[in-house]
C-alpha atoms as a PDB file:
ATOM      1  CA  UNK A   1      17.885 -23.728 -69.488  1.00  0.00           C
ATOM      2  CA  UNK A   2      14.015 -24.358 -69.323  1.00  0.00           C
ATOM      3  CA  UNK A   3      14.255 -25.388 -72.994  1.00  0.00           C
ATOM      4  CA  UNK A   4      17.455 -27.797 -72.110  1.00  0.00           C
ATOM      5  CA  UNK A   5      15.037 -28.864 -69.008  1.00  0.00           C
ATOM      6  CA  UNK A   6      12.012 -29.735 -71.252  1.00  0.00           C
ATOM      7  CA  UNK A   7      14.073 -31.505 -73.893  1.00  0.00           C
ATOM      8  CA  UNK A   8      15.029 -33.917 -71.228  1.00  0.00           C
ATOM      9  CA  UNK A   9      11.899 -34.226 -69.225  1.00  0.00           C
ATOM     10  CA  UNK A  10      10.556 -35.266 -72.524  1.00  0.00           C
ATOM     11  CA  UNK A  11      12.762 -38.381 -72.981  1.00  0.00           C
ATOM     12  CA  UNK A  12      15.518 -36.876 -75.530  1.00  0.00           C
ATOM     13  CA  UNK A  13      19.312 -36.693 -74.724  1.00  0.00           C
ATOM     14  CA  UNK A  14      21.268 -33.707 -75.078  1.00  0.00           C
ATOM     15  CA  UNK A  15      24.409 -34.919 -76.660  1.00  0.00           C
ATOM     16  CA  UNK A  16      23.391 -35.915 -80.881  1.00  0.00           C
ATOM     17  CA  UNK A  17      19.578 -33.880 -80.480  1.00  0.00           C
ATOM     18  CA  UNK A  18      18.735 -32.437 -83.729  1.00  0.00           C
ATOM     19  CA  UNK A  19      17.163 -29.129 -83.349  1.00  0.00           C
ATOM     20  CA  UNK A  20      15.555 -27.339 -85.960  1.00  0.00           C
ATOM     21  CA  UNK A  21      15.138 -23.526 -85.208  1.00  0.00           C
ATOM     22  CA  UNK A  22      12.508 -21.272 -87.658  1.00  0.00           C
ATOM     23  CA  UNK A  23      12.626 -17.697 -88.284  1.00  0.00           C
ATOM     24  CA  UNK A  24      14.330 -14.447 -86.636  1.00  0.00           C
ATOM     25  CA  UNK A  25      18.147 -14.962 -86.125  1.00  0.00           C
ATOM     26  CA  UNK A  26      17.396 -13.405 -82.536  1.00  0.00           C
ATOM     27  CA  UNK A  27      18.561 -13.431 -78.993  1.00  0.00           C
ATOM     28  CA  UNK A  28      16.494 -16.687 -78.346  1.00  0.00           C
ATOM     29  CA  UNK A  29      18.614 -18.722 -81.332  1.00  0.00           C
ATOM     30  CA  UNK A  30      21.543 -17.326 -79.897  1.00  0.00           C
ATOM     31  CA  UNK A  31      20.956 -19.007 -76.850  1.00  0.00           C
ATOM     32  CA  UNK A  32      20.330 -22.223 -78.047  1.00  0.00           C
ATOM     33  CA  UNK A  33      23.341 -22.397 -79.845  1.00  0.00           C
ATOM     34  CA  UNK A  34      25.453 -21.885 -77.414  1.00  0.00           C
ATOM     35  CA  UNK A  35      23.876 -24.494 -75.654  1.00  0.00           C
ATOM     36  CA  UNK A  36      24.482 -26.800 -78.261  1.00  0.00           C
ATOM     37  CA  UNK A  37      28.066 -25.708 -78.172  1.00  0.00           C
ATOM     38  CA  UNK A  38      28.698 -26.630 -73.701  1.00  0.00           C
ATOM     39  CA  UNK A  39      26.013 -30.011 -74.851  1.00  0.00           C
ATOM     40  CA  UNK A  40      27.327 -31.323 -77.981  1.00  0.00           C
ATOM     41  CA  UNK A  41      24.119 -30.800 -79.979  1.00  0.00           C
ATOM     42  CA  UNK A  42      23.080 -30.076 -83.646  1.00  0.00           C
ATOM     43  CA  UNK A  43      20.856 -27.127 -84.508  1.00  0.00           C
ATOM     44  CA  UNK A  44      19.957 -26.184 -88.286  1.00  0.00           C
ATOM     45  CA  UNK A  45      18.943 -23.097 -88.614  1.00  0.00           C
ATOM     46  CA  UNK A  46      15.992 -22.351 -91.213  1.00  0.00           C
ATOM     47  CA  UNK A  47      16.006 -18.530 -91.953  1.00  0.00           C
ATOM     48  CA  UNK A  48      15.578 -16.467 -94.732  1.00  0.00           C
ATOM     49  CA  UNK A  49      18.904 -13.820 -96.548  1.00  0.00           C
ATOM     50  CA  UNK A  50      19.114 -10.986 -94.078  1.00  0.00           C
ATOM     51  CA  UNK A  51      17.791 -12.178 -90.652  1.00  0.00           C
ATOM     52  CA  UNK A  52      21.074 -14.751 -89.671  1.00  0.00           C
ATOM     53  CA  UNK A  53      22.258 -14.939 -86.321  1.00  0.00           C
ATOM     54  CA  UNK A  54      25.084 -13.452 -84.800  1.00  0.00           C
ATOM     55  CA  UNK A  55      27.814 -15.387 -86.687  1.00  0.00           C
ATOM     56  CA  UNK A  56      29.800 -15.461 -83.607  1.00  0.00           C
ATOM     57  CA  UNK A  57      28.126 -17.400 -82.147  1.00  0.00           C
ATOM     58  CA  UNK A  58      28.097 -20.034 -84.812  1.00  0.00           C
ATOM     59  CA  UNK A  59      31.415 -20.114 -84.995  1.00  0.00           C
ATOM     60  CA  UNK A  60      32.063 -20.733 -80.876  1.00  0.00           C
ATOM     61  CA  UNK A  61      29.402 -23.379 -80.747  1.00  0.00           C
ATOM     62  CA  UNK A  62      31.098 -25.740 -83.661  1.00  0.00           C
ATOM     63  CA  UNK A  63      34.613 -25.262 -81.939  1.00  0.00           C
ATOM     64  CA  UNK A  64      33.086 -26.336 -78.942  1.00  0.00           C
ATOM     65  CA  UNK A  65      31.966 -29.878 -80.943  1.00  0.00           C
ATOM     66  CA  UNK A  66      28.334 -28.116 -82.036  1.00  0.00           C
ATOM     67  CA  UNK A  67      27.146 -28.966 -85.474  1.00  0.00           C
ATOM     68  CA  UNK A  68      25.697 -25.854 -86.755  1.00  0.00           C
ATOM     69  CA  UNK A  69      24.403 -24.950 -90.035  1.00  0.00           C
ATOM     70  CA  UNK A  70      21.923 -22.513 -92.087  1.00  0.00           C
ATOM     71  CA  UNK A  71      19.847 -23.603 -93.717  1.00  0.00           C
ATOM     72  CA  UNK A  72      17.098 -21.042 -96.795  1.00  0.00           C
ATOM     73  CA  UNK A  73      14.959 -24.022 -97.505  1.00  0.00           C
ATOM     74  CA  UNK A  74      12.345 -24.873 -94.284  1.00  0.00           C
ATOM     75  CA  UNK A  75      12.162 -28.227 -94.781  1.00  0.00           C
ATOM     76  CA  UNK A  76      15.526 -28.762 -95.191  1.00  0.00           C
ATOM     77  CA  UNK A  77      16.394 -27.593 -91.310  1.00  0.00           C
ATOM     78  CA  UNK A  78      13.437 -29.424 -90.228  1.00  0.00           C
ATOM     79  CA  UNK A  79      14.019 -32.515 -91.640  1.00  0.00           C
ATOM     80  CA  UNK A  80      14.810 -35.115 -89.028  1.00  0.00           C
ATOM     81  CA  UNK A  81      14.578 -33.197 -86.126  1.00  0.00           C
ATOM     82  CA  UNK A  82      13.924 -34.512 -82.818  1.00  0.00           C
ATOM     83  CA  UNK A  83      13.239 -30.766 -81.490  1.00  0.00           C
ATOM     84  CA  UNK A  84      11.432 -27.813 -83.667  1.00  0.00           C
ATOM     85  CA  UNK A  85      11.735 -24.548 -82.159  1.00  0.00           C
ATOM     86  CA  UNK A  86      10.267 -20.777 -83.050  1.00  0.00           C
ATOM     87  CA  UNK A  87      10.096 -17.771 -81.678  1.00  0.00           C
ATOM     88  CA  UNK A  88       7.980 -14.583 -82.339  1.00  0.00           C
ATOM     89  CA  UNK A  89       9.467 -12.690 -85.468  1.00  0.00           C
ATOM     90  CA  UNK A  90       8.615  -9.369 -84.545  1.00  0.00           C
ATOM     91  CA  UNK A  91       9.597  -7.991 -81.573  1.00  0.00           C
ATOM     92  CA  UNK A  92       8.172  -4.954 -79.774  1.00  0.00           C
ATOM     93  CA  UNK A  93       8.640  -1.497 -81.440  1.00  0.00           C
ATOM     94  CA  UNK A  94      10.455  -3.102 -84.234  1.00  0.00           C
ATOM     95  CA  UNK A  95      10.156  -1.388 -87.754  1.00  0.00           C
ATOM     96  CA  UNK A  96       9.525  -2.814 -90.986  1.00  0.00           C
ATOM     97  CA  UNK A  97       6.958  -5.260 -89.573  1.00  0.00           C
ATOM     98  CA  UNK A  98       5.088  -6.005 -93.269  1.00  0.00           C
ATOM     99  CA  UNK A  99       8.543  -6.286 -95.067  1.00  0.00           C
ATOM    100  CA  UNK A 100       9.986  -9.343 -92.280  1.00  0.00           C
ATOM    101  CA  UNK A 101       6.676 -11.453 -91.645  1.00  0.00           C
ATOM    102  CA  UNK A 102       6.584 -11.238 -95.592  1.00  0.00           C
ATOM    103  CA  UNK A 103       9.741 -12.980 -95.757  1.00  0.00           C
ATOM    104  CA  UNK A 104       9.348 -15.041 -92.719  1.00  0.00           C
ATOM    105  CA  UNK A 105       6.354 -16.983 -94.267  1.00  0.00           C
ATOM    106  CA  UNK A 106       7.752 -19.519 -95.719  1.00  0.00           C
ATOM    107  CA  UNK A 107       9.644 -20.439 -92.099  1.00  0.00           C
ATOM    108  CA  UNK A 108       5.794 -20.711 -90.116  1.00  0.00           C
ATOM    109  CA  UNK A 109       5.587 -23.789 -88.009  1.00  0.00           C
ATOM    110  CA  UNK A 110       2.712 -25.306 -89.495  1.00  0.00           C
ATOM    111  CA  UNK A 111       1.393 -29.197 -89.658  1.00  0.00           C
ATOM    112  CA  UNK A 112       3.204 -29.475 -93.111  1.00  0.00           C
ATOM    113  CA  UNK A 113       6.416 -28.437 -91.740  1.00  0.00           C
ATOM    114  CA  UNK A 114       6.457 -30.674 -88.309  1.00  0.00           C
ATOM    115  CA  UNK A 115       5.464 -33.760 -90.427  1.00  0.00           C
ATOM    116  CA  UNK A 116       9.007 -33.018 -91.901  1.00  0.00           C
ATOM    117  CA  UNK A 117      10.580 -33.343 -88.504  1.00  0.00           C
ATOM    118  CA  UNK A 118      10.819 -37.261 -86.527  1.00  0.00           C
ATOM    119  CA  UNK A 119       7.541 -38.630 -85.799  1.00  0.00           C
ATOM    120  CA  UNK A 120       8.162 -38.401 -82.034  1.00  0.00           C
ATOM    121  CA  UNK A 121       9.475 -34.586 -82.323  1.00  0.00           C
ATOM    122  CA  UNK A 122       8.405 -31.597 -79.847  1.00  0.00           C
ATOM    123  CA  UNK A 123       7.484 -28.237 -80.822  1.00  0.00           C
ATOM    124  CA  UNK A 124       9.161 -25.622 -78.550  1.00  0.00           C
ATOM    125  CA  UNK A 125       8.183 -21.811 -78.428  1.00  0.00           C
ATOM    126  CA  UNK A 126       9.500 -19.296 -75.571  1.00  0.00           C
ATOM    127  CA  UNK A 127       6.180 -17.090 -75.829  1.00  0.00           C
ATOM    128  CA  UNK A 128       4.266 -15.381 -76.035  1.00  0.00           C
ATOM    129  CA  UNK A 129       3.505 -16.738 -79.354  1.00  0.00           C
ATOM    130  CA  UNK A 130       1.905 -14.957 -82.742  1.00  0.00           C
ATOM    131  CA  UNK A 131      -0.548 -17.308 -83.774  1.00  0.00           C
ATOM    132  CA  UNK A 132      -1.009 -17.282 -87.019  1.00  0.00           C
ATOM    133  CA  UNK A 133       2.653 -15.768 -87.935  1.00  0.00           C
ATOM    134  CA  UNK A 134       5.277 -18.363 -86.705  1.00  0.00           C
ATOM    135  CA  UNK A 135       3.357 -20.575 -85.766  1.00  0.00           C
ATOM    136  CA  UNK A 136      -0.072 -22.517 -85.944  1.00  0.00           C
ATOM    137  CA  UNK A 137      -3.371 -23.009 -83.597  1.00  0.00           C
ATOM    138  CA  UNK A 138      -2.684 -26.744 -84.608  1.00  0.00           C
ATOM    139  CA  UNK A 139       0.706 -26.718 -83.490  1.00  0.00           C
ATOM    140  CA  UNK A 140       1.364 -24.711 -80.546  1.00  0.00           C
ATOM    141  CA  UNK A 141      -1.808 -26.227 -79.551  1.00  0.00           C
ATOM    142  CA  UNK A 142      -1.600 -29.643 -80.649  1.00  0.00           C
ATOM    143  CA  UNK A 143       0.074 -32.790 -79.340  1.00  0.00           C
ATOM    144  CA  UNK A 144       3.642 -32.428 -79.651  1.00  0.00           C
ATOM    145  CA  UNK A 145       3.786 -29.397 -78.459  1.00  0.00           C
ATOM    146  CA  UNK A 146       5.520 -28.765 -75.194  1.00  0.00           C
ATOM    147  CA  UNK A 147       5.457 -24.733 -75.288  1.00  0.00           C
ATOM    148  CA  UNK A 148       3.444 -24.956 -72.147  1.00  0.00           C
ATOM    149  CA  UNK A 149       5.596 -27.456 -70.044  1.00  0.00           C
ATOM    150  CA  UNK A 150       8.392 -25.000 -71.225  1.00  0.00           C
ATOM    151  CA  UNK A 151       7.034 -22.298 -69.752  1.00  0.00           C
ATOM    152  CA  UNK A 152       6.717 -23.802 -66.587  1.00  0.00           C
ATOM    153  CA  UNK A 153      10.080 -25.213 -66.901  1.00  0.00           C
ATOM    154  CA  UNK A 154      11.185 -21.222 -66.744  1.00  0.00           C
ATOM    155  CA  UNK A 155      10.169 -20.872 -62.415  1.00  0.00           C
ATOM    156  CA  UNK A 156      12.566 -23.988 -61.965  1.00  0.00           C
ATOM    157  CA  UNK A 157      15.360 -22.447 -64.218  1.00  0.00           C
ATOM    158  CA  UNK A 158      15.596 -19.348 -62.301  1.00  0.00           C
ATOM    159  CA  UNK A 159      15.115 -21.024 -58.950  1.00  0.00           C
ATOM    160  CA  UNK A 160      18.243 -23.024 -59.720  1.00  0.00           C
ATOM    161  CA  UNK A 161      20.159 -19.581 -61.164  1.00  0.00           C
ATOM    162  CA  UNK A 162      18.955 -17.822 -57.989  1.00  0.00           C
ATOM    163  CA  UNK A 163      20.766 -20.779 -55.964  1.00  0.00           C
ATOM    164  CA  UNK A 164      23.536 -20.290 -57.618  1.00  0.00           C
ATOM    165  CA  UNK A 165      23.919 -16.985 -57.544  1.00  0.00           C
ATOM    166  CA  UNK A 166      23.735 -16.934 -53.902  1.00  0.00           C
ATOM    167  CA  UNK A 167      26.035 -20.457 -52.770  1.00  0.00           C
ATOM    168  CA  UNK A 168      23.637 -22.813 -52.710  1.00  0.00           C
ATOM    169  CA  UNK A 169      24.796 -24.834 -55.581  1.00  0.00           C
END
């Protein structure tokens, strides 16, 4: 929800967004496509053999009207994006560390990679973020990023979950 929120606050509509997500086929991915499935979004998915996402969820999303797709080649799921998104490949107490951020590589949000995506597009990142590993000092930290308006966007999304949860909504 505070990734839906930020997308918005930063001028894009939901319905026909291009996101490109990078890396791990986690929890976080999971999330946003089933978000593209209820908002009628496109995500391509840039991952390398062996770390997909739960093809479930894949499947849902594009009968709910998502575009979905996977995509071996970085550039290829970043191409035209309005919205890049990462997330930290290793998570904690998670084996065979060396063997995943060896194959992740090629997948690091760097300035070569976003210059692939629309010249207006956002960089998104849930944090905390690996610097260095998924993605760049120049990117989480440069101008199109919005990692830290995301964050913030978080206290709002659980205020309005909270209301919900209890009536007020």
């Amino acid at each position: 929800m505070a990734d839906l929120l930020t997308v918005i606050e930063h001028g894009k509509a939901l319905p026909g967004l291009e996101v490109a997500w990078l890396g791990d086929g986690n929890n976080v991915l999971n999330s946003i496509i089933e978000a593209a499935g209820l908002m009628k979004f496109s995500v391509r998915i840039g991952v390398p053999e062996g770390y997909d996402s739960d093809r479930r969820f894949i499947e849902r999303a594009v009968a709910n009207g998502a575009q979905v797709s996977v995509h071996r080649d970085p550039g290829a799921a970043v191409r035209g994006a309005d919205v890049v998104v990462t997330d930290t490949w290793i998570s904690m107490g998670q084996d065979h560390a060396e063997q995943k951020l060896a194959a992740m590589g090629p997948f690091q949000v760097n300035e070569a990679l976003m210059a692939q995506a629309r010249p207006d597009a956002i960089f998104l990142h849930c944090l905390p973020a690996h610097r260095g590993e998924e993605v760049t000092d120049a990117v989480i930290d440069g101008a199109r990023s919005v990692a830290w308006d995301e964050a913030e966007n978080r206290i709002h999304a659980q205020k309005s979950v909270l209301r919900w949860v209890f009536g007020q909504l």
